[in-house]
C-alpha atoms as a PDB file:
ATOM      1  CA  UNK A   1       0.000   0.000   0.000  1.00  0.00           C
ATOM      2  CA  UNK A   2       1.431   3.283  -1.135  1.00  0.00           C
ATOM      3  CA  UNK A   3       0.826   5.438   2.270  1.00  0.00           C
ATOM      4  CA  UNK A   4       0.225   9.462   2.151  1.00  0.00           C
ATOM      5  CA  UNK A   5      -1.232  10.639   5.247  1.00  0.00           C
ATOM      6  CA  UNK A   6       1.054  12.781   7.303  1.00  0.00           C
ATOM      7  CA  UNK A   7       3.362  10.458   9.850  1.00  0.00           C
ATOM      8  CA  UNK A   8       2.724   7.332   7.990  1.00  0.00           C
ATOM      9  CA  UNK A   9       6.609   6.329   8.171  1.00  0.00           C
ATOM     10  CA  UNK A  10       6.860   6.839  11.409  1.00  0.00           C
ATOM     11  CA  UNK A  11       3.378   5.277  12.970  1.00  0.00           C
ATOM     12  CA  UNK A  12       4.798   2.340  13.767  1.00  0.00           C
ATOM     13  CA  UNK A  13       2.741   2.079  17.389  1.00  0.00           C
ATOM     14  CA  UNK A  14       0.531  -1.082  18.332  1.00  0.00           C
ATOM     15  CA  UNK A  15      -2.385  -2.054  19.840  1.00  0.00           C
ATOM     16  CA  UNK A  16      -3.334  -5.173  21.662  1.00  0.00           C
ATOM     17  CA  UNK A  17      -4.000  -6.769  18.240  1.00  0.00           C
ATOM     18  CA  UNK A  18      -0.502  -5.749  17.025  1.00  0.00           C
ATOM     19  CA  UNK A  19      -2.381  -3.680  14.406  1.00  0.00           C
ATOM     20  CA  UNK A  20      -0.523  -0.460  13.470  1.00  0.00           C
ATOM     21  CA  UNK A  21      -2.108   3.164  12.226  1.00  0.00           C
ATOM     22  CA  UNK A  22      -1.542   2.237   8.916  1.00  0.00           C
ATOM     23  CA  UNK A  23      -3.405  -1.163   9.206  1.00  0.00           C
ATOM     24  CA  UNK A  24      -5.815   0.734  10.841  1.00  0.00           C
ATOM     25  CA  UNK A  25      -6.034   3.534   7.307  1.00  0.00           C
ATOM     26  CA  UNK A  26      -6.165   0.358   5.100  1.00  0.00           C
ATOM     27  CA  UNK A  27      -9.365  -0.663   7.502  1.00  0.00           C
ATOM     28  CA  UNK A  28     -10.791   2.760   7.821  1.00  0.00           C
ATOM     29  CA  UNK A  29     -10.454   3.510   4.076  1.00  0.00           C
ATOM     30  CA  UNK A  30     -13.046   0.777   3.854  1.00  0.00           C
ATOM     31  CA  UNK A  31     -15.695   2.244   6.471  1.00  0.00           C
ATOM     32  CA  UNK A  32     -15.023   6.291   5.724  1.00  0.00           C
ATOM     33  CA  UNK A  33     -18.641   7.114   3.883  1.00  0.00           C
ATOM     34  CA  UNK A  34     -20.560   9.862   2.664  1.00  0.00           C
ATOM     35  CA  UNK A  35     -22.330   9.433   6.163  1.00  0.00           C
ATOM     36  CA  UNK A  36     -19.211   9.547   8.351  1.00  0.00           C
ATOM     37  CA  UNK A  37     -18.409  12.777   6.467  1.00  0.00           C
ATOM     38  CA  UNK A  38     -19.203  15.906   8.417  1.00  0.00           C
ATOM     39  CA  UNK A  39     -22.268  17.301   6.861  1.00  0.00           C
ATOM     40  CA  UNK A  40     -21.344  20.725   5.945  1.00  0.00           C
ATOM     41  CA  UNK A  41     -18.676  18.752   4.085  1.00  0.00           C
ATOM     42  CA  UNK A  42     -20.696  16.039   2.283  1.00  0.00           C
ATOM     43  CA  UNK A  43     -21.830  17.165  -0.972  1.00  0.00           C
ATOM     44  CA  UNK A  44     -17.815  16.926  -1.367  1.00  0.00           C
ATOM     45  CA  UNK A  45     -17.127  13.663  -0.046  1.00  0.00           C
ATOM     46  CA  UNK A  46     -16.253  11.288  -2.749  1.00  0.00           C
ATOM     47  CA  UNK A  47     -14.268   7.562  -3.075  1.00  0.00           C
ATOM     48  CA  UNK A  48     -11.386   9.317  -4.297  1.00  0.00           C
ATOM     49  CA  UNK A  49     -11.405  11.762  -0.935  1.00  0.00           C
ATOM     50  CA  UNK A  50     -12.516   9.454   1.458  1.00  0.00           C
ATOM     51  CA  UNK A  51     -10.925  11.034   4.546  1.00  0.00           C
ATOM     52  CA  UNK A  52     -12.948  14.456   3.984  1.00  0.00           C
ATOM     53  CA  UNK A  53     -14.712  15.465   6.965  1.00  0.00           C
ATOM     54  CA  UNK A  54     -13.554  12.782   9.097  1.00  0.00           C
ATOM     55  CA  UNK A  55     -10.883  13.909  11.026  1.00  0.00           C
ATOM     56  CA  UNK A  56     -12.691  14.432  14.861  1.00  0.00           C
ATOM     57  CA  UNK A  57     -14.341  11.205  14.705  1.00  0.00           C
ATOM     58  CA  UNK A  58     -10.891   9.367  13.634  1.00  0.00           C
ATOM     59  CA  UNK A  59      -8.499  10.719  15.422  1.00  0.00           C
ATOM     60  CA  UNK A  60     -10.854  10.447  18.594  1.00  0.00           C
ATOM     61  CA  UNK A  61     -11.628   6.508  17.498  1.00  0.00           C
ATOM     62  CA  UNK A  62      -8.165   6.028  17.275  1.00  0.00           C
ATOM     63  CA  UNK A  63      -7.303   7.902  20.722  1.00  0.00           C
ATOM     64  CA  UNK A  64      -9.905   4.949  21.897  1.00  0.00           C
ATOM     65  CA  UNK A  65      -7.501   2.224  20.401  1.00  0.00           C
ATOM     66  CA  UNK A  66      -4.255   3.676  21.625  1.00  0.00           C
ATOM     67  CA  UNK A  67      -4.796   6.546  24.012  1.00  0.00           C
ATOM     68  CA  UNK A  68      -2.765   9.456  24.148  1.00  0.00           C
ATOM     69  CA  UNK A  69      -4.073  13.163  22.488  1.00  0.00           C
ATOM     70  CA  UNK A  70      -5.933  14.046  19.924  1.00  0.00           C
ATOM     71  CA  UNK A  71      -4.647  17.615  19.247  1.00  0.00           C
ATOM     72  CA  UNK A  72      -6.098  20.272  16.825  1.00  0.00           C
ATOM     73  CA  UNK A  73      -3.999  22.053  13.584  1.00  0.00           C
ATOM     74  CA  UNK A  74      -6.206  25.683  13.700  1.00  0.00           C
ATOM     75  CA  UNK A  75      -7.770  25.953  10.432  1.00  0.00           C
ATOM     76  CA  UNK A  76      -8.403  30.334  10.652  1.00  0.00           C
ATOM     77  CA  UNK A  77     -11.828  29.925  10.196  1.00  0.00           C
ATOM     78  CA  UNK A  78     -12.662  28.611  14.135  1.00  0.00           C
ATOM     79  CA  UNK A  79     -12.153  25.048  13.158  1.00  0.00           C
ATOM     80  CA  UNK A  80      -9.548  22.512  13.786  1.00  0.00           C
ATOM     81  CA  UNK A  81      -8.290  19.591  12.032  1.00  0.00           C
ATOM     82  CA  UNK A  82      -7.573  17.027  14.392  1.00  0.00           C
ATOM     83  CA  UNK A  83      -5.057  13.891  14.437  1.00  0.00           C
ATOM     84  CA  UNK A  84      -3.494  12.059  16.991  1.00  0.00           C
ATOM     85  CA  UNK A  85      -0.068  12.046  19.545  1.00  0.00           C
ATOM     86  CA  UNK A  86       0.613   9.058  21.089  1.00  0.00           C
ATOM     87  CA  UNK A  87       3.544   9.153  23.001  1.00  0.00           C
ATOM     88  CA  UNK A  88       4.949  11.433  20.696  1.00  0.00           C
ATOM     89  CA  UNK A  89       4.053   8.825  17.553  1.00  0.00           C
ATOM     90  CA  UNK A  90       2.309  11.562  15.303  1.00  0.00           C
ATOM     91  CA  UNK A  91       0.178  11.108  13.030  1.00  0.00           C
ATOM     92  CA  UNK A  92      -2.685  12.142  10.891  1.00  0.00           C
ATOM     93  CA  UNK A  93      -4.607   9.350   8.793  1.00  0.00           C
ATOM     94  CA  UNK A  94      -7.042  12.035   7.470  1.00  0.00           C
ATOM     95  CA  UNK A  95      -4.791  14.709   6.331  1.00  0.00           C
ATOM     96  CA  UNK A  96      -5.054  13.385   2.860  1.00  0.00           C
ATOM     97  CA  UNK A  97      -7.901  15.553   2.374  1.00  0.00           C
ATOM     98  CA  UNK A  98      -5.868  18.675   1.836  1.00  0.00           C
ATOM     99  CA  UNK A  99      -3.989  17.460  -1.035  1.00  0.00           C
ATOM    100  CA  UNK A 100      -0.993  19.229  -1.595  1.00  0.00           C
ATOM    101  CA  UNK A 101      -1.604  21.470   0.977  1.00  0.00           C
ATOM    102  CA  UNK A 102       0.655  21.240   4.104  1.00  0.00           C
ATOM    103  CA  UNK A 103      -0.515  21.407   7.745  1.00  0.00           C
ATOM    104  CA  UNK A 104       1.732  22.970  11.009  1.00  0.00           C
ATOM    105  CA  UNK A 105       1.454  20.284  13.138  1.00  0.00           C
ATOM    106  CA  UNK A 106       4.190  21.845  15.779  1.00  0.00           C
ATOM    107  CA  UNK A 107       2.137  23.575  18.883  1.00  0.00           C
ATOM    108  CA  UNK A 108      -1.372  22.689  18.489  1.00  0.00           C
ATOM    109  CA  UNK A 109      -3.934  22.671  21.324  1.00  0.00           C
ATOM    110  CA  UNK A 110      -5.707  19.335  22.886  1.00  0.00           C
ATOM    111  CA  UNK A 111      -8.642  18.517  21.558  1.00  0.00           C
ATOM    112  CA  UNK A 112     -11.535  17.899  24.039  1.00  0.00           C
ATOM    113  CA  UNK A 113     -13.770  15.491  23.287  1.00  0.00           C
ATOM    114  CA  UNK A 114     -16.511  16.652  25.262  1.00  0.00           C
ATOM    115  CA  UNK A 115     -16.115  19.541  23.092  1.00  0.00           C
ATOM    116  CA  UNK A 116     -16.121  17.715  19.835  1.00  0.00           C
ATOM    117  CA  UNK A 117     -19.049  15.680  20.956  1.00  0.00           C
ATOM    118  CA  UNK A 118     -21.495  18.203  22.268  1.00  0.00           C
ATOM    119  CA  UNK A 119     -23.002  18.008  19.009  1.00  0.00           C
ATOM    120  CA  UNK A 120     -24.785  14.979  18.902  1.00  0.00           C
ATOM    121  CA  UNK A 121     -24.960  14.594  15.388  1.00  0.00           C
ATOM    122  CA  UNK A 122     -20.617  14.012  14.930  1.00  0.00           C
ATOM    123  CA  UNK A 123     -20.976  12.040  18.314  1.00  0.00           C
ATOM    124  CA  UNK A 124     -23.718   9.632  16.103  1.00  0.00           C
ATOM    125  CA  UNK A 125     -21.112   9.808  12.777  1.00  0.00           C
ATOM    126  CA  UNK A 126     -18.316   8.649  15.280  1.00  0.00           C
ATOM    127  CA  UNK A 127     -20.555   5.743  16.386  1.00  0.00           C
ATOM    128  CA  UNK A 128     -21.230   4.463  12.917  1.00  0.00           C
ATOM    129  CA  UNK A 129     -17.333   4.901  12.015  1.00  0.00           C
ATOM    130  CA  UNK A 130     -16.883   2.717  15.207  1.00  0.00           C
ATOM    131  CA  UNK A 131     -19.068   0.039  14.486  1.00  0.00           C
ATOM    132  CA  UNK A 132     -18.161   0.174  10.488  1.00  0.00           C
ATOM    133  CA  UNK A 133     -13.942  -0.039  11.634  1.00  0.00           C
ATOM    134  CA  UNK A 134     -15.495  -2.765  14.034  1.00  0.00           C
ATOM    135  CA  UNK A 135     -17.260  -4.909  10.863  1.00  0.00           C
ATOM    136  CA  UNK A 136     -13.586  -4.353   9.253  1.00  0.00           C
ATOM    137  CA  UNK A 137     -11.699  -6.208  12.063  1.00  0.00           C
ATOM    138  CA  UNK A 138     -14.154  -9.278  12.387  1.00  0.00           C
ATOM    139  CA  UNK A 139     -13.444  -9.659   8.889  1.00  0.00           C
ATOM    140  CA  UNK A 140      -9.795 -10.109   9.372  1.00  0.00           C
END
């Protein structure tokens, strides 16, 4: 698999499973829909930009796998784009979204999930993502 998402060399971290972030991309690439996507984002969501709109519920999924942070790249416009720190392993599996476009990842504030989930409909899209990346792993 030819790997672009930001820290993909390096995200060499395991779960109890022994499954790394890029087994879990291969999985996720798999479950990301149209109705993960966040909806001011959807009419854009396609096959060939799967990760659009899906970076909260991800990186917070993932944070469930492996702990550590899920911390926030400020996007100007009151929004973050999050990804994930763990144990200073970073990494972003959704940062393919931006194209050629390249994020500062250096200083960027904790994301609260709290926060991220006060609205219930991206704490619903994060429960389907869940139980889709769940489908993917009894499969294996």
């Amino acid at each position: 698999m030819d790997y672009r998402f930001y820290g993909w060399e390096t995200a060499d971290v395991r779960d109890a499973r022994g499954l790394t972030p890029r087994d879990y991309y291969d999985l996720l690439a798999v479950a990301w829909c149209a109705e993960t996507c966040a909806p001011r984002m959807r009419a854009d969501w396609s096959a060939e930009n799967r990760t659009l709109g899906q970076c909260s519920i991800t990186a917070f999924l993932i944070q469930d796998i492996y702990g550590g942070k899920v911390l926030g790249v400020p996007l100007g416009d009151g929004n973050y784009h999050c990804f994930n720190d763990v144990g200073g392993c970073v990494f972003d599996l959704t940062s393919e979204q931006f194209g050629d476009v390249k994020l500062d990842y250096s200083d960027c504030p904790e994301q609260s999930r709290e926060v991220h989930f006060a609205k219930q409909e991206k704490k619903e899209r994060y429960q389907l993502l869940k139980s889709l990346l769940q489908d993917q792993l009894n499969r294996r």
